[in-house]
N, C-alpha and C. Protein backbone atom coordinates (compact mmCIF):
# COMPACT_ATOMS: atom_id res chain seq x y z
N UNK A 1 -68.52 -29.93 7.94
CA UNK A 1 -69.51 -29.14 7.24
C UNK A 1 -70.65 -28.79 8.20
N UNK A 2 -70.99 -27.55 8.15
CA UNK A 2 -72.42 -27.30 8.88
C UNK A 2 -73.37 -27.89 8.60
N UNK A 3 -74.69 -28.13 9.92
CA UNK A 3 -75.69 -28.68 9.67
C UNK A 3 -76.71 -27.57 9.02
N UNK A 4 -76.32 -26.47 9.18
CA UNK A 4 -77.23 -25.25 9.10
C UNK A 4 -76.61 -24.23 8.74
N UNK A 5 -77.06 -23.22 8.02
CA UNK A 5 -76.20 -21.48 7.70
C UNK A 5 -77.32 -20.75 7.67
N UNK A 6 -77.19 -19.77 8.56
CA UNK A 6 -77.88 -18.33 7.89
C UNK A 6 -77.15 -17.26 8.05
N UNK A 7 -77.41 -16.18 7.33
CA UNK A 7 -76.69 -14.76 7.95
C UNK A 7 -77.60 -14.01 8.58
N UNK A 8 -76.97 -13.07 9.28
CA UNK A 8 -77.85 -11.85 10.05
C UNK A 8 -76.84 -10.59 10.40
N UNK A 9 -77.71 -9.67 10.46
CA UNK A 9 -76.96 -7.73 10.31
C UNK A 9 -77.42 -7.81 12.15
N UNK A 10 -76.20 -7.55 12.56
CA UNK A 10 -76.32 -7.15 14.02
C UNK A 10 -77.03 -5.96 14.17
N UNK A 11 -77.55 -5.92 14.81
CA UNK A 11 -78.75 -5.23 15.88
C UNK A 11 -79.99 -5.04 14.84
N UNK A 12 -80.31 -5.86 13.81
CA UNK A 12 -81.75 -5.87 13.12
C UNK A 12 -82.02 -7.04 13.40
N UNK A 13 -81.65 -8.02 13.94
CA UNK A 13 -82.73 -8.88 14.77
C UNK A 13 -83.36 -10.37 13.65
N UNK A 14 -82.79 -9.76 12.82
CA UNK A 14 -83.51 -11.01 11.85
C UNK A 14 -82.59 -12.07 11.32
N UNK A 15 -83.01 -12.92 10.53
CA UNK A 15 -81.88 -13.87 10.01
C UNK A 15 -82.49 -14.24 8.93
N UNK A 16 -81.49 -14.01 7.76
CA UNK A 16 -81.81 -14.75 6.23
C UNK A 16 -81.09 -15.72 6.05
N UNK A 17 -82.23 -16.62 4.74
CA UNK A 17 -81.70 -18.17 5.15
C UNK A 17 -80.49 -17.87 3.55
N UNK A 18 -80.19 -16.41 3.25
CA UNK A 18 -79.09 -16.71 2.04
C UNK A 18 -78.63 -15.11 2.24
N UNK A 19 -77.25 -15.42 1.23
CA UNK A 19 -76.56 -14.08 1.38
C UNK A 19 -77.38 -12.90 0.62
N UNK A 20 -77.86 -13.38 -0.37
CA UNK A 20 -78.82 -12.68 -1.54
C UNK A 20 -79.81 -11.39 -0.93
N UNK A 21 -80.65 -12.44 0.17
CA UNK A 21 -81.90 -11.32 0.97
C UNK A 21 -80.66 -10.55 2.20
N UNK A 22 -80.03 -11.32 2.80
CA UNK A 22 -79.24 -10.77 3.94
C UNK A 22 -78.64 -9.15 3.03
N UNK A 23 -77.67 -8.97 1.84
CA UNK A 23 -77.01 -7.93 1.31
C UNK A 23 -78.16 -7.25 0.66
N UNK A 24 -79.44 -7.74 0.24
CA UNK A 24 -79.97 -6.71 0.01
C UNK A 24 -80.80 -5.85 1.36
N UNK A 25 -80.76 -6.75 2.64
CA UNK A 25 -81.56 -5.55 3.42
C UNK A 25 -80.03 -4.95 3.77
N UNK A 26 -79.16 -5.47 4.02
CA UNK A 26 -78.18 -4.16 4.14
C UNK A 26 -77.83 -3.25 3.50
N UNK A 27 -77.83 -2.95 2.19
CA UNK A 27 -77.77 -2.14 1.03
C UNK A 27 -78.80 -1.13 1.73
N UNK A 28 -80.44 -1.75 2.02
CA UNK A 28 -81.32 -0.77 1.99
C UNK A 28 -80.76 0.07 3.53
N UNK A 29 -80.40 -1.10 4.63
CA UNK A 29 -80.20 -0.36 5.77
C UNK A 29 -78.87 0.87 6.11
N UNK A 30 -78.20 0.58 5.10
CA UNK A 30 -77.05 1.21 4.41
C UNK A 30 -76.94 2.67 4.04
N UNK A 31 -78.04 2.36 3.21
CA UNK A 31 -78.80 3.97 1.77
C UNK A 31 -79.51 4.57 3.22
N UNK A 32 -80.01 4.06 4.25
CA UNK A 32 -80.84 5.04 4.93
C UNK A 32 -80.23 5.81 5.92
N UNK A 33 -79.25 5.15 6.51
CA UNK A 33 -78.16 5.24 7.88
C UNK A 33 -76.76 5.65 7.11
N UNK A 34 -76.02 6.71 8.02
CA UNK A 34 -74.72 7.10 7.79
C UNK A 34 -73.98 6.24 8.70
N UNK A 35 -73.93 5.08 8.81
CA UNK A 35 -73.06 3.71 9.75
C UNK A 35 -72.67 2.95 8.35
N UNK A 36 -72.02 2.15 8.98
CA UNK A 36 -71.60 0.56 8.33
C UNK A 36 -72.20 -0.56 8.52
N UNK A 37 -72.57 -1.36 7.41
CA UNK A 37 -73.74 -2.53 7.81
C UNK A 37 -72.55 -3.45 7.69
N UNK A 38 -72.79 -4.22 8.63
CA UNK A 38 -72.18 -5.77 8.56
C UNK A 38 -73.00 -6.75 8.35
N UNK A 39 -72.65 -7.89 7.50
CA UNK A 39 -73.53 -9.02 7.33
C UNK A 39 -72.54 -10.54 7.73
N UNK A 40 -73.10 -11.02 8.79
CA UNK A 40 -72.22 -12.08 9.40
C UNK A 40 -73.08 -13.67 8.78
N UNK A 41 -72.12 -14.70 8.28
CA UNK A 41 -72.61 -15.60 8.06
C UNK A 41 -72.17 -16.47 9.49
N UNK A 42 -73.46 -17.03 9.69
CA UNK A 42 -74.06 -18.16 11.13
C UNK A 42 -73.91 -19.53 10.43
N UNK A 43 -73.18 -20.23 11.21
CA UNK A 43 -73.39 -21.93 11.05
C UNK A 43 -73.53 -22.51 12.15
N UNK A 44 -74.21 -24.06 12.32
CA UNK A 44 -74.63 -24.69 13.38
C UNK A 44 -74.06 -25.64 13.13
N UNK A 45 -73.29 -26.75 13.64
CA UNK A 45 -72.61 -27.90 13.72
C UNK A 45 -72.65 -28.54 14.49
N UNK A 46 -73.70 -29.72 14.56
CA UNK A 46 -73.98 -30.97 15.43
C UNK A 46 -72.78 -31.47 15.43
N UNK A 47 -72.30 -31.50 17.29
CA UNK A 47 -71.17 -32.09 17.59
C UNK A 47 -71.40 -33.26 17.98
N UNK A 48 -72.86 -33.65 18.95
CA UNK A 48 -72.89 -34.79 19.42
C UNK A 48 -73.96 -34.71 20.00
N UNK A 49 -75.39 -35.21 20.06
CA UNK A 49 -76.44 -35.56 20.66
C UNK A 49 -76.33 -36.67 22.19
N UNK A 50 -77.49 -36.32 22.60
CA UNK A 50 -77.71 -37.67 23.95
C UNK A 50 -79.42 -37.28 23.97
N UNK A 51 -79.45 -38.82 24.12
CA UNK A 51 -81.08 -39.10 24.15
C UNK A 51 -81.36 -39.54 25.95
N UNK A 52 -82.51 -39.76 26.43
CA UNK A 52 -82.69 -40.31 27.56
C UNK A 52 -83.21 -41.42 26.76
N UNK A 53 -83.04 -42.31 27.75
CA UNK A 53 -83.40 -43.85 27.70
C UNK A 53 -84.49 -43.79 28.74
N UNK A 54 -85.78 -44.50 28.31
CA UNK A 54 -87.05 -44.82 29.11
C UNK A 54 -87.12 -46.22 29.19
N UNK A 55 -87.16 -46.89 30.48
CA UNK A 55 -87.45 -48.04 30.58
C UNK A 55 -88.94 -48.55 31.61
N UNK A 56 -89.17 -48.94 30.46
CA UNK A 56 -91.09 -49.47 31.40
C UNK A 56 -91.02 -50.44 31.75
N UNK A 57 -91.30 -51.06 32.90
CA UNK A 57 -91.69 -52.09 33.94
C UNK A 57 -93.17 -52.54 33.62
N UNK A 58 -92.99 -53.43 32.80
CA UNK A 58 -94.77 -54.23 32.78
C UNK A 58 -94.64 -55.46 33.61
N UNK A 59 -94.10 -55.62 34.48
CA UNK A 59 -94.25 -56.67 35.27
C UNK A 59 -94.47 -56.32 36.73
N UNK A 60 -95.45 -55.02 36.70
CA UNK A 60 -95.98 -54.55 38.04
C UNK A 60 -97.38 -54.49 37.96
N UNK A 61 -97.93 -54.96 38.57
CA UNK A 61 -99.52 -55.02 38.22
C UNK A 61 -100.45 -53.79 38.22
N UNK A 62 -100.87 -53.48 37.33
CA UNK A 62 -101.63 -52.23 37.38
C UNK A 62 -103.28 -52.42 38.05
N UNK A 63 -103.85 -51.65 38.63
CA UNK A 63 -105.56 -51.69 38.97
C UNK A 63 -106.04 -51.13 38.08
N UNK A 64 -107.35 -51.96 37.79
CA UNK A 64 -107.78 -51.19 36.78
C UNK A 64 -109.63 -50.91 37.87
């Protein structure tokens, strides 16, 4: 399952977080333009993270 979905209309640049707003700006971008709107649904799927590990040395004497 995705961690994330949005859709977005290639070459308008934006991304809706549902199909609802995504088909209605294409409808409008649609009614204005003699083209074809496409509306692509986007997912993100965490495959696998890595963290760095920090290790502090307090057994070096600091000056104060």
């Amino acid at each position: 399952m995705a961690d994330s979905e949005w859709y977005e209309i290639p070459g308008d640049g934006g991304q809706y977080p549902n199909a609802e707003s995504a088909y209605a700006k294409a409808r409008r971008s649609a009614s204005s333009t003699d083209e074809c709107v496409e509306v692509y649904r986007c997912t993100r799927t965490l495959v696998r993270s890595f963290q760095r590990t920090v290790t502090v040395d307090e057994s070096t004497p600091t000056v104060e």
